[in-house]
N, C-alpha and C. Protein backbone atom coordinates (compact mmCIF):
# COMPACT_ATOMS: atom_id res chain seq x y z
N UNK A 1 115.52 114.93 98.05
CA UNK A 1 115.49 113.76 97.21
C UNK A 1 114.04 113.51 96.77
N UNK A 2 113.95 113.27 95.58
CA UNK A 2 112.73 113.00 95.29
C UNK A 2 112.54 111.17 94.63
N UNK A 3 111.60 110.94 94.24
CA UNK A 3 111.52 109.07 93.88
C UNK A 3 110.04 109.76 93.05
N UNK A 4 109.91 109.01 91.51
CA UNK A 4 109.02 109.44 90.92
C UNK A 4 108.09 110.30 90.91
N UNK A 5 109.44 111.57 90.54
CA UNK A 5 109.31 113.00 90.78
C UNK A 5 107.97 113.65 92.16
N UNK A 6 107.95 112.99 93.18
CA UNK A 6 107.70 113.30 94.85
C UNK A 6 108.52 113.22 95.71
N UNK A 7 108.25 114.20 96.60
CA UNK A 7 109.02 114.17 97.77
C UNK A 7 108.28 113.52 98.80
N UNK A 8 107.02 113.15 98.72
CA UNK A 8 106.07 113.15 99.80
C UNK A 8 106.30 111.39 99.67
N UNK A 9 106.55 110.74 100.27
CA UNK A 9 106.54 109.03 99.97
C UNK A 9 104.35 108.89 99.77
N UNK A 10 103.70 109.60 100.73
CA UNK A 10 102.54 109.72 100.48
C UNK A 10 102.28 109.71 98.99
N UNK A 11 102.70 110.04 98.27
CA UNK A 11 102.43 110.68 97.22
C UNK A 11 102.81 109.59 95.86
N UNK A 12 103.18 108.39 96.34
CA UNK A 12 103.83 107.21 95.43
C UNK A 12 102.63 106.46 95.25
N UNK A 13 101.61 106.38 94.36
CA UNK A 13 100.57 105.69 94.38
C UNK A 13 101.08 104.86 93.15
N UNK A 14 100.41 103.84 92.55
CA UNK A 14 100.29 103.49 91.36
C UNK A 14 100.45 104.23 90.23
N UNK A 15 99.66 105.19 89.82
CA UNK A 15 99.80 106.03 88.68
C UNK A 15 101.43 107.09 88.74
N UNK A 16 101.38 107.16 89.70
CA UNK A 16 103.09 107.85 89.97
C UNK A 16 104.26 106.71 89.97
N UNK A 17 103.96 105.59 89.87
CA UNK A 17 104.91 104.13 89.87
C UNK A 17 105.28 103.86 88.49
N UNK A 18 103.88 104.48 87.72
CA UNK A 18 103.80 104.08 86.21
C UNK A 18 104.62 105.22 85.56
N UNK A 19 104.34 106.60 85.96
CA UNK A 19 104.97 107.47 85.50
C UNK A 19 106.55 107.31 85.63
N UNK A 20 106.67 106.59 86.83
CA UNK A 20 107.98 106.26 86.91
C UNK A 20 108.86 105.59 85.90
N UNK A 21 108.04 104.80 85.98
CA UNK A 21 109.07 103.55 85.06
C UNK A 21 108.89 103.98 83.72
N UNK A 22 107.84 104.87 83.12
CA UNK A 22 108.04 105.23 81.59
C UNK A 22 108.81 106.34 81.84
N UNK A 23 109.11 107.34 82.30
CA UNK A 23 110.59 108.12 82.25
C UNK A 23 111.84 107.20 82.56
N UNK A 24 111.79 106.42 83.60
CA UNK A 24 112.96 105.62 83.47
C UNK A 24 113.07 104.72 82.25
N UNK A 25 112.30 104.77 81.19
CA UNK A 25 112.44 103.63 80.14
C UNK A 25 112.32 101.98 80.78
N UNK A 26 111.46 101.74 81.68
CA UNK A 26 111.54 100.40 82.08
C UNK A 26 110.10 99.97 81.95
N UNK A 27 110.08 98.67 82.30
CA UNK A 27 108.83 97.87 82.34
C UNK A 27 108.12 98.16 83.51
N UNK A 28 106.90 98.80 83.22
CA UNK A 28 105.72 98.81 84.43
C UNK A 28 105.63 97.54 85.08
N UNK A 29 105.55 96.97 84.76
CA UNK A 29 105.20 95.48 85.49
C UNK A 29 106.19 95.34 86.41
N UNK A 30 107.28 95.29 85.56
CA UNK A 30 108.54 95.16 86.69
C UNK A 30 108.53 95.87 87.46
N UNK A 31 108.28 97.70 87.45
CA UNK A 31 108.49 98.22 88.33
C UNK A 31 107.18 98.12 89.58
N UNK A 32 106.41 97.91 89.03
CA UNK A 32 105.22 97.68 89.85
C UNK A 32 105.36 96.29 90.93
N UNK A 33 106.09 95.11 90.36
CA UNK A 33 106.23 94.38 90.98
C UNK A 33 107.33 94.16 92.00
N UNK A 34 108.37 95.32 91.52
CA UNK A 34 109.44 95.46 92.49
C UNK A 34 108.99 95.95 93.79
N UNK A 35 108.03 97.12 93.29
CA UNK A 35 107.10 97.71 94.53
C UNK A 35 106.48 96.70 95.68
N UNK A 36 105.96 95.91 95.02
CA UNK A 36 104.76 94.77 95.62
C UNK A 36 105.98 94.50 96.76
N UNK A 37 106.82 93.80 96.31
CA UNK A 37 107.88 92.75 96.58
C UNK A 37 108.55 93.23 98.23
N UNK A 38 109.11 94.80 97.45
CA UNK A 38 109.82 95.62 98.62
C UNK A 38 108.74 95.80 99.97
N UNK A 39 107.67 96.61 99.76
CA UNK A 39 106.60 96.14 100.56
C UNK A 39 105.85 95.51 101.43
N UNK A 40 106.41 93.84 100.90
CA UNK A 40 105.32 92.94 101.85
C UNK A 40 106.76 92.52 102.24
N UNK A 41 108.31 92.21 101.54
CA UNK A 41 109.45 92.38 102.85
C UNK A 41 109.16 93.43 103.99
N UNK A 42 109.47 94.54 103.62
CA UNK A 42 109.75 95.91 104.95
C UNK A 42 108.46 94.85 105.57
N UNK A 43 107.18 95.07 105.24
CA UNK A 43 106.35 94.48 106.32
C UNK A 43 106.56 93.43 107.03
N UNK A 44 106.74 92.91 106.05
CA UNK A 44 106.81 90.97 107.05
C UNK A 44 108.08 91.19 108.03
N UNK A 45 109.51 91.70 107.03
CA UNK A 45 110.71 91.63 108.45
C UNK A 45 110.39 92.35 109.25
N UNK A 46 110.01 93.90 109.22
CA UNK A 46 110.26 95.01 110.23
C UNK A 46 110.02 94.70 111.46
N UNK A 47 108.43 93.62 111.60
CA UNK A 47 107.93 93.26 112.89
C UNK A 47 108.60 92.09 113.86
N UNK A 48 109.57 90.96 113.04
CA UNK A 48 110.48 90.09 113.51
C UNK A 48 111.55 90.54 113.86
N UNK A 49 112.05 91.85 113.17
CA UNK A 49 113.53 92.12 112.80
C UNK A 49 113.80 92.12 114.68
N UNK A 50 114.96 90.80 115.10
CA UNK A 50 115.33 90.76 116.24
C UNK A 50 116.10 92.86 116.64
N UNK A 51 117.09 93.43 115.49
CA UNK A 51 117.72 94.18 116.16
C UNK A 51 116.70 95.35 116.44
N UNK A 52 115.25 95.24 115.89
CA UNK A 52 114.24 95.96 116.20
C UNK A 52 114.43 97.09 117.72
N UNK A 53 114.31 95.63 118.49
CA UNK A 53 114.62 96.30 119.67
C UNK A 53 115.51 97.27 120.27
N UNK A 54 116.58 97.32 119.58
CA UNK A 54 117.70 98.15 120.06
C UNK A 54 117.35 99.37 119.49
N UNK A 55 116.17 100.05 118.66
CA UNK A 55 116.08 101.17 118.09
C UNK A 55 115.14 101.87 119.15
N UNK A 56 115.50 103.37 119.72
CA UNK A 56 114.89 103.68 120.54
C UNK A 56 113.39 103.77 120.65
N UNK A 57 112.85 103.14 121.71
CA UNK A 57 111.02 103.49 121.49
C UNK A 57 109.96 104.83 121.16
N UNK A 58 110.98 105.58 120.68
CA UNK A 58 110.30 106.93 120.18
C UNK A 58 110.84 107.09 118.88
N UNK A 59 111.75 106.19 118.40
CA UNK A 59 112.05 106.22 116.95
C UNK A 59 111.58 105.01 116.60
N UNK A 60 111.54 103.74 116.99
CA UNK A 60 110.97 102.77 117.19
C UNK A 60 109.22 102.81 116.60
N UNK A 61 108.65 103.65 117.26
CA UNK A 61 106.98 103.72 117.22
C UNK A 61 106.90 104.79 115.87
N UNK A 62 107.61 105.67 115.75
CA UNK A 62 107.84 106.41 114.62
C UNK A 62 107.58 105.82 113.47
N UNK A 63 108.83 104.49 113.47
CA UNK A 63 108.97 103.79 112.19
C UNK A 63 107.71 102.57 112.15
N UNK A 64 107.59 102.68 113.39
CA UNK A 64 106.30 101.75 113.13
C UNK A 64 104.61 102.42 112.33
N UNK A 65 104.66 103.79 112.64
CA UNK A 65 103.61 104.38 112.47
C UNK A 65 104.00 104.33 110.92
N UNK A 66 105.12 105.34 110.45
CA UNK A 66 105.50 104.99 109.10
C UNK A 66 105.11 104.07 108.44
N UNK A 67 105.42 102.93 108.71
CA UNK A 67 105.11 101.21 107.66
C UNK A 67 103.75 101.01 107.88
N UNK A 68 103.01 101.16 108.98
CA UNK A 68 101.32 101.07 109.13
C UNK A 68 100.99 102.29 108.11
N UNK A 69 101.50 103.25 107.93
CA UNK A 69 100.83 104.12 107.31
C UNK A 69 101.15 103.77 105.56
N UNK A 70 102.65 103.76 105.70
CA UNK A 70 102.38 103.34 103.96
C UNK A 70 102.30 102.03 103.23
N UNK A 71 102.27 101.29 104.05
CA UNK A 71 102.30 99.78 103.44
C UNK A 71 100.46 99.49 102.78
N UNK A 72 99.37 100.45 103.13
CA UNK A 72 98.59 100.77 102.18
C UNK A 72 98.83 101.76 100.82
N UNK A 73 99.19 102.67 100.99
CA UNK A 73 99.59 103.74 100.16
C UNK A 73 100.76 102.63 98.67
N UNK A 74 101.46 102.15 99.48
CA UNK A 74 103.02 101.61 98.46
C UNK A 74 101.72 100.50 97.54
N UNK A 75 101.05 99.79 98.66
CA UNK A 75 100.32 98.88 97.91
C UNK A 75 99.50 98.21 96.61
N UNK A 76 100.65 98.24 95.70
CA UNK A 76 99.89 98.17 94.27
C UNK A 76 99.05 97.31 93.87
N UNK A 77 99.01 96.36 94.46
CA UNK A 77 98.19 94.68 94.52
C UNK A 77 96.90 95.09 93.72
N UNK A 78 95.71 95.72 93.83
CA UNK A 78 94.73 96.03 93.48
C UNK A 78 95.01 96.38 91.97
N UNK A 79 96.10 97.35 91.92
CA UNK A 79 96.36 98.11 90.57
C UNK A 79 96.67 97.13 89.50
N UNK A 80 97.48 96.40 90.14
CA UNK A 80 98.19 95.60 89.47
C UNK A 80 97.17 94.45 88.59
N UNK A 81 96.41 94.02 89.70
CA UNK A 81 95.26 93.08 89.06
C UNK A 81 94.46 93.81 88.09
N UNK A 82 94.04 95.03 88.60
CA UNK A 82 92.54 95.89 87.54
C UNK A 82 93.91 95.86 86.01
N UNK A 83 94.95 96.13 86.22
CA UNK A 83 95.85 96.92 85.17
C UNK A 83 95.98 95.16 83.81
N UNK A 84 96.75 93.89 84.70
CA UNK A 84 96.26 92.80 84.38
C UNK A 84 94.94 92.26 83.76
N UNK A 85 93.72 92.43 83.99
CA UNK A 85 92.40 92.10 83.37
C UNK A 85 92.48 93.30 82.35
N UNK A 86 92.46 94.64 82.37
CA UNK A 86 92.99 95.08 81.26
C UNK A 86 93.38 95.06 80.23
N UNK A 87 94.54 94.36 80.26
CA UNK A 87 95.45 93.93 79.34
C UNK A 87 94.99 92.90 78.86
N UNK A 88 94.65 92.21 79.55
CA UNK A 88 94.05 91.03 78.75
C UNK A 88 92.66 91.02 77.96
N UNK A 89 92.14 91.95 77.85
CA UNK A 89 90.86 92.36 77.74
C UNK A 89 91.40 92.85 76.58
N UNK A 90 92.58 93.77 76.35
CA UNK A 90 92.90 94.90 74.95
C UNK A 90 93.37 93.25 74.48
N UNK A 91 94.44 92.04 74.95
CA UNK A 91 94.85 91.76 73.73
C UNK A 91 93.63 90.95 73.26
N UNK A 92 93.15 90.18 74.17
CA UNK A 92 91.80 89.57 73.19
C UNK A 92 91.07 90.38 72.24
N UNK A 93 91.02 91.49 72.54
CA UNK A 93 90.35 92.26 71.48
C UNK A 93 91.04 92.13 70.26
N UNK A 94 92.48 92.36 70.87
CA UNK A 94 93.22 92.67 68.99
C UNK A 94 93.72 91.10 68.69
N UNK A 95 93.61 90.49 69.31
CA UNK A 95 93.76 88.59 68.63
C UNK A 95 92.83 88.77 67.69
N UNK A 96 91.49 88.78 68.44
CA UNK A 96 90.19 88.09 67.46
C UNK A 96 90.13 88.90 66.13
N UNK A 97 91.21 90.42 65.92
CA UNK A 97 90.76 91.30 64.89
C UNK A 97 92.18 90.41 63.78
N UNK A 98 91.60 89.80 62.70
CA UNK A 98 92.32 89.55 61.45
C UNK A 98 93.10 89.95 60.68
């Protein structure tokens, strides 16, 4: 299975999020923000999630290493802002042009 054409979840940065959503014909933003969204859930529940416990402690620490490891990687927050001032930067440009 692949998710914006990677197999590696490593491999889902921002610029591969974007590539995404323009082959899927969708809105970057949206998809970028779906990202954000999914993200800081898995994070915030995974560590409350009561049935946590019942998952064995060697699959358990697994999935924990997993979410410590990509919940930087998934993290578009940064992108999202530089990509935002951007944009706003091109449309002021083309407002002020007559």
């Amino acid at each position: 299975m692949t998710l914006g054409g990677e197999k590696s979840f490593k491999a889902l940065t921002p610029s591969r999020w974007k590539s995404f959503a323009t082959r899927a014909k969708l809105s970057e933003t949206s998809v970028l923000r779906a990202v954000m969204e999914t993200v800081a859930l898995v994070n915030d529940e995974w560590w409350r999630l009561p049935e946590r416990d019942l998952v064995p402690e060697p699959i358990r620490n697994q999935i924990d290493s997993h979410i410590k490891m990509m919940t930087p990687i998934l993290s578009v927050h940064e992108y999202v802002k530089a990509h935002s001032k951007q944009q706003r930067s091109t449309n002021k440009g083309t407002s002020s042009r007559g």
